[in-house]
PDB file of N, CA and C in Angstrom:
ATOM      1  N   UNK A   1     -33.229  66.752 102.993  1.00  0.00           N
ATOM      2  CA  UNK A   1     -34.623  67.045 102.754  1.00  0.00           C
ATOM      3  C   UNK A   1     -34.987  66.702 101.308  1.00  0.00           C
ATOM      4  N   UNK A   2     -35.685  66.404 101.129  1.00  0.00           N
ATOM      5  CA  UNK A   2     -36.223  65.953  99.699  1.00  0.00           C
ATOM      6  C   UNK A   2     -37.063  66.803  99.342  1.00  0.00           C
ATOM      7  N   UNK A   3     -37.346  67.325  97.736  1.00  0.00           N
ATOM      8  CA  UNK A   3     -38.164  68.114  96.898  1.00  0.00           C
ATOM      9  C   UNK A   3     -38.586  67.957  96.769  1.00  0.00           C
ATOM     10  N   UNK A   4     -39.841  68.220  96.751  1.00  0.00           N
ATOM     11  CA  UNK A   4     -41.599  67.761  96.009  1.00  0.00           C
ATOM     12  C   UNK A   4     -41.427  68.222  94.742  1.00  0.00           C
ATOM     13  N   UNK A   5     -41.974  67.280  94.128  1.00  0.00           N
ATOM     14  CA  UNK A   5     -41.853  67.318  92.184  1.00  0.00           C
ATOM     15  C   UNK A   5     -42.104  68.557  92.071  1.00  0.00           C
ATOM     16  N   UNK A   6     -43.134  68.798  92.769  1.00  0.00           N
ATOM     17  CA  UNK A   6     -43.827  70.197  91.955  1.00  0.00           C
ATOM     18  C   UNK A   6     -43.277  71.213  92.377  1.00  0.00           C
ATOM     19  N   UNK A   7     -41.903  71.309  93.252  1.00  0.00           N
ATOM     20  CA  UNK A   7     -41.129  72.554  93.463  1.00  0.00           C
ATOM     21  C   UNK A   7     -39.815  72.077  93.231  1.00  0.00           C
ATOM     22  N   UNK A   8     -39.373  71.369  91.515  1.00  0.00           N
ATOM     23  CA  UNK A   8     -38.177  71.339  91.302  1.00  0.00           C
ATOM     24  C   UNK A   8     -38.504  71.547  90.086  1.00  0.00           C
ATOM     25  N   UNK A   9     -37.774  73.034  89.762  1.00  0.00           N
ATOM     26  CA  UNK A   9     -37.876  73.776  88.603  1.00  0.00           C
ATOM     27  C   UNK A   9     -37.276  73.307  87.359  1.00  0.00           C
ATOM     28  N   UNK A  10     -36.279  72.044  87.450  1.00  0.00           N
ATOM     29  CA  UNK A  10     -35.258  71.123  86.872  1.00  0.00           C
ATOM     30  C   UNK A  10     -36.080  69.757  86.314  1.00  0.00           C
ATOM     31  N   UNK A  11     -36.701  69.598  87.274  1.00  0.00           N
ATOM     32  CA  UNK A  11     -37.388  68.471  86.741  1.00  0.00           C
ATOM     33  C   UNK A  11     -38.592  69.146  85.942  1.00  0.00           C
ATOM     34  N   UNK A  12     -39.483  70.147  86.244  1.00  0.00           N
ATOM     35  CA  UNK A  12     -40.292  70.640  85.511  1.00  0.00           C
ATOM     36  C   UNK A  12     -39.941  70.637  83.720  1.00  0.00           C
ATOM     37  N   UNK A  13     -38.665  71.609  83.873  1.00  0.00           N
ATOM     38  CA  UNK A  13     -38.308  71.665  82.448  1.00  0.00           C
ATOM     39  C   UNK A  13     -37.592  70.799  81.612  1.00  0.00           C
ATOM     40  N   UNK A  14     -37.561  69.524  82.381  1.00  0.00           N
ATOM     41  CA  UNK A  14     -37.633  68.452  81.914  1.00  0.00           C
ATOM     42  C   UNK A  14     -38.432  67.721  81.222  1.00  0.00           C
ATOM     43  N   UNK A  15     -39.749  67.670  81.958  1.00  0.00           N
ATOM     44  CA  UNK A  15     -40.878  66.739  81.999  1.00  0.00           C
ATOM     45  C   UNK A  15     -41.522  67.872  80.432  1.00  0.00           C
ATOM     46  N   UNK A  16     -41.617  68.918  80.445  1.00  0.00           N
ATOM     47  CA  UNK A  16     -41.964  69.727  79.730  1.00  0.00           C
ATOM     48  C   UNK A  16     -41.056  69.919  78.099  1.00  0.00           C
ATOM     49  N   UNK A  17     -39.594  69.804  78.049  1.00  0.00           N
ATOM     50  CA  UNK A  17     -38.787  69.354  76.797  1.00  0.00           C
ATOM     51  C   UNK A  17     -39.550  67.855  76.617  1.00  0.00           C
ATOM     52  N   UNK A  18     -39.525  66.980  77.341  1.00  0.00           N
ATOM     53  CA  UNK A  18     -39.842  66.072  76.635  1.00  0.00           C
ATOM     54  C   UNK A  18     -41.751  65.698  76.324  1.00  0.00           C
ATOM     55  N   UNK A  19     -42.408  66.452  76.659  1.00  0.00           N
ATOM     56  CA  UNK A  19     -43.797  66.798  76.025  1.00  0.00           C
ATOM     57  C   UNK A  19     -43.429  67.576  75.244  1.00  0.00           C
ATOM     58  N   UNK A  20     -42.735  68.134  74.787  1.00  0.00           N
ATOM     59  CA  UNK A  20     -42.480  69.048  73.182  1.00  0.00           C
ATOM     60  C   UNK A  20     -41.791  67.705  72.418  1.00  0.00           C
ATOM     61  N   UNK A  21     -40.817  67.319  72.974  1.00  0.00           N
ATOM     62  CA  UNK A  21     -40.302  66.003  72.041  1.00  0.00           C
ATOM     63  C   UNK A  21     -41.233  64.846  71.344  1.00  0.00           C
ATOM     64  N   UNK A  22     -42.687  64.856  72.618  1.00  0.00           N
ATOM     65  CA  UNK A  22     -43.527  63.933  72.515  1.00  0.00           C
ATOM     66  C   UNK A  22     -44.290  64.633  70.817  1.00  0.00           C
ATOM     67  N   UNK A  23     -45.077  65.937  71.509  1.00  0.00           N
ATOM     68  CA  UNK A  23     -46.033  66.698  70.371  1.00  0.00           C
ATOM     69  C   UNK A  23     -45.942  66.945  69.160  1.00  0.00           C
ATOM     70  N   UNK A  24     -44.621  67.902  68.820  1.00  0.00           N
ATOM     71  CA  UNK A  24     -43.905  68.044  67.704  1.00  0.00           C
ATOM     72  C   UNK A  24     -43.702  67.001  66.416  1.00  0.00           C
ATOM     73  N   UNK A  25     -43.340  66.194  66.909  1.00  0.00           N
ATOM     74  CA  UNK A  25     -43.548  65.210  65.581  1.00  0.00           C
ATOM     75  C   UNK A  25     -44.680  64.589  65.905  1.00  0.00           C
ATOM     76  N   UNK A  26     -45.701  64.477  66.716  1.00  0.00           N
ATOM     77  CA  UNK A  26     -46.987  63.570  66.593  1.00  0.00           C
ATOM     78  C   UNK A  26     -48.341  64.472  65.352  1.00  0.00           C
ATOM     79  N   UNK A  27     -47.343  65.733  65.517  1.00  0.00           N
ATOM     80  CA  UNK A  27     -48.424  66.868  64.633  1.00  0.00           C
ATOM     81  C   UNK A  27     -47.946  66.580  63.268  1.00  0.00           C
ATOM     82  N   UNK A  28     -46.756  65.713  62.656  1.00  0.00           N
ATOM     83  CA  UNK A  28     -46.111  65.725  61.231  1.00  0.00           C
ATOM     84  C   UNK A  28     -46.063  63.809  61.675  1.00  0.00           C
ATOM     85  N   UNK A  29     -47.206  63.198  62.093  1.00  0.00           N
ATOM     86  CA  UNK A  29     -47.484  61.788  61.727  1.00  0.00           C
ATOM     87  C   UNK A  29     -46.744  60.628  62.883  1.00  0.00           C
ATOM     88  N   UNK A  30     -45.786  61.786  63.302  1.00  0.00           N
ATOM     89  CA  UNK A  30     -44.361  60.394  64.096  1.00  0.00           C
ATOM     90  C   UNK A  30     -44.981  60.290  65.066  1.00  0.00           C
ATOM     91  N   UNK A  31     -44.963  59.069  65.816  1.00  0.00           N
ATOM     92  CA  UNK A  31     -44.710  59.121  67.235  1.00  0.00           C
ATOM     93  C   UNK A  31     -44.163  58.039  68.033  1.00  0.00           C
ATOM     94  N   UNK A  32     -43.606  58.594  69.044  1.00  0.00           N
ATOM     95  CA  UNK A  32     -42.168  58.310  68.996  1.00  0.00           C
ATOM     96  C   UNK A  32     -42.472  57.182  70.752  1.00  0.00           C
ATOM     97  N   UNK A  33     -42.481  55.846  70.614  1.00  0.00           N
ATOM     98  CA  UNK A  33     -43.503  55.037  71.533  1.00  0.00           C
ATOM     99  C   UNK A  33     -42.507  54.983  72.444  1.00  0.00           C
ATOM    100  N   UNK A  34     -41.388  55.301  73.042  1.00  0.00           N
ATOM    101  CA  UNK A  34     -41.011  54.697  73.896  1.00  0.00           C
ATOM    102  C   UNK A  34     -39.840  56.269  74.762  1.00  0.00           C
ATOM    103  N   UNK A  35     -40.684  57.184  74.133  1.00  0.00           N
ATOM    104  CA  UNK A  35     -39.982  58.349  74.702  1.00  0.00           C
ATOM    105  C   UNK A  35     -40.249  58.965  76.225  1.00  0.00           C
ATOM    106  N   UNK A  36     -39.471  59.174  77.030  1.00  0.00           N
ATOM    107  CA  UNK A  36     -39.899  59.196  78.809  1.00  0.00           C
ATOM    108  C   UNK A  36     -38.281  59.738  79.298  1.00  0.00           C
ATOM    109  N   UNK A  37     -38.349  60.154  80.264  1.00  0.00           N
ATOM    110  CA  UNK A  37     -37.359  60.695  81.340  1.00  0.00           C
ATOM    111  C   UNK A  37     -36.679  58.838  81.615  1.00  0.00           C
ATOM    112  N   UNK A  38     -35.404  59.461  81.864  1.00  0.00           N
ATOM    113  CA  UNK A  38     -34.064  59.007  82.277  1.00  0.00           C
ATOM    114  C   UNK A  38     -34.396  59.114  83.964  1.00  0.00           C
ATOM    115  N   UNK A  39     -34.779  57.739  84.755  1.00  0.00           N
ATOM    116  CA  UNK A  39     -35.093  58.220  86.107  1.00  0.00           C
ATOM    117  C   UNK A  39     -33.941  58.352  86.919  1.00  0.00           C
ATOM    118  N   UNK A  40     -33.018  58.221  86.824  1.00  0.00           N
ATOM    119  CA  UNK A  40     -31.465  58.165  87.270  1.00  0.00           C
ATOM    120  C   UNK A  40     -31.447  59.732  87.301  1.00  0.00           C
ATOM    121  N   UNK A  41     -31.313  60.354  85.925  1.00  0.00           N
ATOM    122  CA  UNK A  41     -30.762  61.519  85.895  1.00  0.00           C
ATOM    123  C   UNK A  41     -31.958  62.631  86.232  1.00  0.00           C
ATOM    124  N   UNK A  42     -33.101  62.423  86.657  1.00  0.00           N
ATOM    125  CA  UNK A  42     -34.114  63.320  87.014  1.00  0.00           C
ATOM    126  C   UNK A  42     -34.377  63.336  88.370  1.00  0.00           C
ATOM    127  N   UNK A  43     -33.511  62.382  89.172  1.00  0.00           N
ATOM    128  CA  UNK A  43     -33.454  62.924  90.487  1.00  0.00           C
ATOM    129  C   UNK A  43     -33.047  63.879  91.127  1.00  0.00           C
ATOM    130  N   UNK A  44     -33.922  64.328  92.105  1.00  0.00           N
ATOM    131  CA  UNK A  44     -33.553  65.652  92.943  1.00  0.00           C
ATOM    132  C   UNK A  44     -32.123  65.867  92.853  1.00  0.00           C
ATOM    133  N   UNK A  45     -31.245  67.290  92.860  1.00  0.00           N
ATOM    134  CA  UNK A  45     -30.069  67.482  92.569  1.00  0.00           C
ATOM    135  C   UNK A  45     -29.315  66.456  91.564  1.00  0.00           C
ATOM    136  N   UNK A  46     -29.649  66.237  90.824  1.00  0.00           N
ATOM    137  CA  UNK A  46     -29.298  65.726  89.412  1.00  0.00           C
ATOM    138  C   UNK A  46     -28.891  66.922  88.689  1.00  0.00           C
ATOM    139  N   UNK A  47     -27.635  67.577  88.168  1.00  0.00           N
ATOM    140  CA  UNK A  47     -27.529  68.400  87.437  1.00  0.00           C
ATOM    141  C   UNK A  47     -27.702  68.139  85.621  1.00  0.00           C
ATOM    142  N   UNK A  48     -27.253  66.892  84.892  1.00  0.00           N
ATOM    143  CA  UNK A  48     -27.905  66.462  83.791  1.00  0.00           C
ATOM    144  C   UNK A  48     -28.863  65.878  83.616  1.00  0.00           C
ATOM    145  N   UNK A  49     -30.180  66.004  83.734  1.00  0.00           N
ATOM    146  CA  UNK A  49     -31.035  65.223  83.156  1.00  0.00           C
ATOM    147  C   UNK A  49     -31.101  64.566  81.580  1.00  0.00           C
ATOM    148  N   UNK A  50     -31.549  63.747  81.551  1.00  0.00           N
ATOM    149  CA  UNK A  50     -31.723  63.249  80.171  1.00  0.00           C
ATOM    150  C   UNK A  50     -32.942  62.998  79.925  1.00  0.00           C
ATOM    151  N   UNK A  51     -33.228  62.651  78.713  1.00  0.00           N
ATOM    152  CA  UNK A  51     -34.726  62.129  78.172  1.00  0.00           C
ATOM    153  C   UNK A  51     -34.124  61.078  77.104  1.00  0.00           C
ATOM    154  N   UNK A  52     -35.328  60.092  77.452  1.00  0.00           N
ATOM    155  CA  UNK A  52     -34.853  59.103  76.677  1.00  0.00           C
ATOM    156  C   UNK A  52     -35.705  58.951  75.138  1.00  0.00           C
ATOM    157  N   UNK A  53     -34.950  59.249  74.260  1.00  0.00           N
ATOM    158  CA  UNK A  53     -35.681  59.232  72.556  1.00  0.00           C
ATOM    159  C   UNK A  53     -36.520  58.054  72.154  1.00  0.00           C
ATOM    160  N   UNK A  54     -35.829  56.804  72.871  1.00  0.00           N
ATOM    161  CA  UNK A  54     -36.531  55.450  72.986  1.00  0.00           C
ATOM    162  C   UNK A  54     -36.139  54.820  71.738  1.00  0.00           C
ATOM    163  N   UNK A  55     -36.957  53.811  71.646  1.00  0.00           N
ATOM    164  CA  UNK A  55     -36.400  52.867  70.485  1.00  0.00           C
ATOM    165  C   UNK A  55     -37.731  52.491  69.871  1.00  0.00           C
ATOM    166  N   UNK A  56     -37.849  52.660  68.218  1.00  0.00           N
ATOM    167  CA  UNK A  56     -38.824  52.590  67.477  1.00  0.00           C
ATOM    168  C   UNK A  56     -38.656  51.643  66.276  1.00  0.00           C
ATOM    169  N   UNK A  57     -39.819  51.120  65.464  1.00  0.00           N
ATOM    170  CA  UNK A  57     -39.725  49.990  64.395  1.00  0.00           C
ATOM    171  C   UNK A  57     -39.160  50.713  63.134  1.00  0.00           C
ATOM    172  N   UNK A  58     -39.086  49.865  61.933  1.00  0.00           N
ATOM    173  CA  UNK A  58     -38.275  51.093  61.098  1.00  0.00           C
ATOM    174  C   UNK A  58     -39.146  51.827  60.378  1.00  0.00           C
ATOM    175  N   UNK A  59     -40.501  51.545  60.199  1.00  0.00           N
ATOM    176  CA  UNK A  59     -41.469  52.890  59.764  1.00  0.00           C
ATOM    177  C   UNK A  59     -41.400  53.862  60.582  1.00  0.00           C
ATOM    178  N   UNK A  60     -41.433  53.540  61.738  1.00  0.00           N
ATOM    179  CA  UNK A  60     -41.438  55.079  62.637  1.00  0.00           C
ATOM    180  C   UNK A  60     -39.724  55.891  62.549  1.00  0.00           C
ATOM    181  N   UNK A  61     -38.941  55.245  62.231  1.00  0.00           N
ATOM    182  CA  UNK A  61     -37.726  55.749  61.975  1.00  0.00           C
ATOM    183  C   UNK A  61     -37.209  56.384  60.724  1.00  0.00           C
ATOM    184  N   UNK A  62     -37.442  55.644  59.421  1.00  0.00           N
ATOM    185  CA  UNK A  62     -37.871  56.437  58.279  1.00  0.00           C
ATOM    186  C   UNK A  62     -38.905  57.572  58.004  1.00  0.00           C
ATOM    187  N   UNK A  63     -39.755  57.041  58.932  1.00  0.00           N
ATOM    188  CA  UNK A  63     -40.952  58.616  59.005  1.00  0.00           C
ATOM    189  C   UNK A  63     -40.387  59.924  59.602  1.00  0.00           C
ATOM    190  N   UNK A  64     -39.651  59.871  60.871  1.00  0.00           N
ATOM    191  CA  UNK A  64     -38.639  60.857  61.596  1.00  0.00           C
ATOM    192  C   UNK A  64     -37.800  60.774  60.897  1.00  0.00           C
ATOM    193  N   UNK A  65     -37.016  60.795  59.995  1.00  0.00           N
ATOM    194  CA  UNK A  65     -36.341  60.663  58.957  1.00  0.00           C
ATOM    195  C   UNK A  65     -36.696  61.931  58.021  1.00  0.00           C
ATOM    196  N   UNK A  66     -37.745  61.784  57.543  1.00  0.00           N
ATOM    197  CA  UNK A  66     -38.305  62.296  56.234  1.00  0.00           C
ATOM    198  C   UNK A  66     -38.807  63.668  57.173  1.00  0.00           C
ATOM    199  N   UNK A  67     -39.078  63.585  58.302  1.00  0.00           N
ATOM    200  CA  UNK A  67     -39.678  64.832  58.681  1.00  0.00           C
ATOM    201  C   UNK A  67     -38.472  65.758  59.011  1.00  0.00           C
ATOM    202  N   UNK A  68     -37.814  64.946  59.337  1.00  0.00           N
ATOM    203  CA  UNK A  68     -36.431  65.973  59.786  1.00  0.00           C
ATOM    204  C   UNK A  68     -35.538  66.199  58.600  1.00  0.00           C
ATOM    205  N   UNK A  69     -35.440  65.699  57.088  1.00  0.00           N
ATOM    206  CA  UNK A  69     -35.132  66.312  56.221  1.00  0.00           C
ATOM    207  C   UNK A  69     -36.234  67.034  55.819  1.00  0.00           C
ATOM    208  N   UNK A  70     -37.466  66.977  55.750  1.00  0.00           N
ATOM    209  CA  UNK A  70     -38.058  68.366  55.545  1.00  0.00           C
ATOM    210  C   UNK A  70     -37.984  69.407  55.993  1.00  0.00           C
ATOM    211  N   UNK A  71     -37.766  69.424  56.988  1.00  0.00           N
ATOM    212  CA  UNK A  71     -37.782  70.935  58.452  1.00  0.00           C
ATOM    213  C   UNK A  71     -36.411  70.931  57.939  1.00  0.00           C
ATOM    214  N   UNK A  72     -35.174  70.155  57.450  1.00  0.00           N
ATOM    215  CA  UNK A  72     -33.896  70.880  57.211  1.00  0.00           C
ATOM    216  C   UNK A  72     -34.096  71.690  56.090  1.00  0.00           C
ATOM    217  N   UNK A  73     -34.638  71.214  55.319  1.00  0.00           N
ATOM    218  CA  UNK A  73     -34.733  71.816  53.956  1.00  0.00           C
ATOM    219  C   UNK A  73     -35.416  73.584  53.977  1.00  0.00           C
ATOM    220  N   UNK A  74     -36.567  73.063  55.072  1.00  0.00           N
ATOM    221  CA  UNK A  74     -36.587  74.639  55.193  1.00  0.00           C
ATOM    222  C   UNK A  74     -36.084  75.608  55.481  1.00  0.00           C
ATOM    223  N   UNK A  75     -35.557  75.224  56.503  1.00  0.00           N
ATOM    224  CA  UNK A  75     -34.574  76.074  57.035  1.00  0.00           C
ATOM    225  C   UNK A  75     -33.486  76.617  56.214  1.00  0.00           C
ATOM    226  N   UNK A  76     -32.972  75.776  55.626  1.00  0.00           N
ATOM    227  CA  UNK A  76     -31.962  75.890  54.358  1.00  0.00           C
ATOM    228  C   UNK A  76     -32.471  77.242  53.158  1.00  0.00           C
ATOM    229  N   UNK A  77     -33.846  77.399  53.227  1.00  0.00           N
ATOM    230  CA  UNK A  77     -34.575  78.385  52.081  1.00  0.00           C
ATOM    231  C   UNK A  77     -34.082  79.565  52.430  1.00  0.00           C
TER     232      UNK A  77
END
């Protein structure tokens, strides 16, 4: 029997980590163009899903860079 998207609680919190992956740095400038679900691993009874981080130019990589040594630094306070 197959799952309807909208009653697989796995894929939900999937699709949902990676809209936080998306938001989060789009609010500190980044954004990150090629970020999306792993369709292999988001199939029904798939126990690892993945998300894919994607692949970006090197401004957008130095920019995620600089944001993620800032947020370390805080944390560090």
């Amino acid at each position: 029997m197959i799952t309807p998207q909208s009653q697989n609680p796995l894929r939900d919190l999937v699709r949902t980590a990676r809209d936080e992956l998306d938001a989060t740095p789009r609010t500190n400038g980044v954004v990150l163009p090629s970020l999306g679900l792993a369709p292999v691993t988001t199939a029904a009874g798939c126990a690892y899903p993945l998300i894919n981080l994607g692949r970006c130019d090197l401004e957008t990589a130095a920019l995620l860079a600089e944001v993620l040594n800032r947020a370390a630094e805080r944390l560090r306070r």
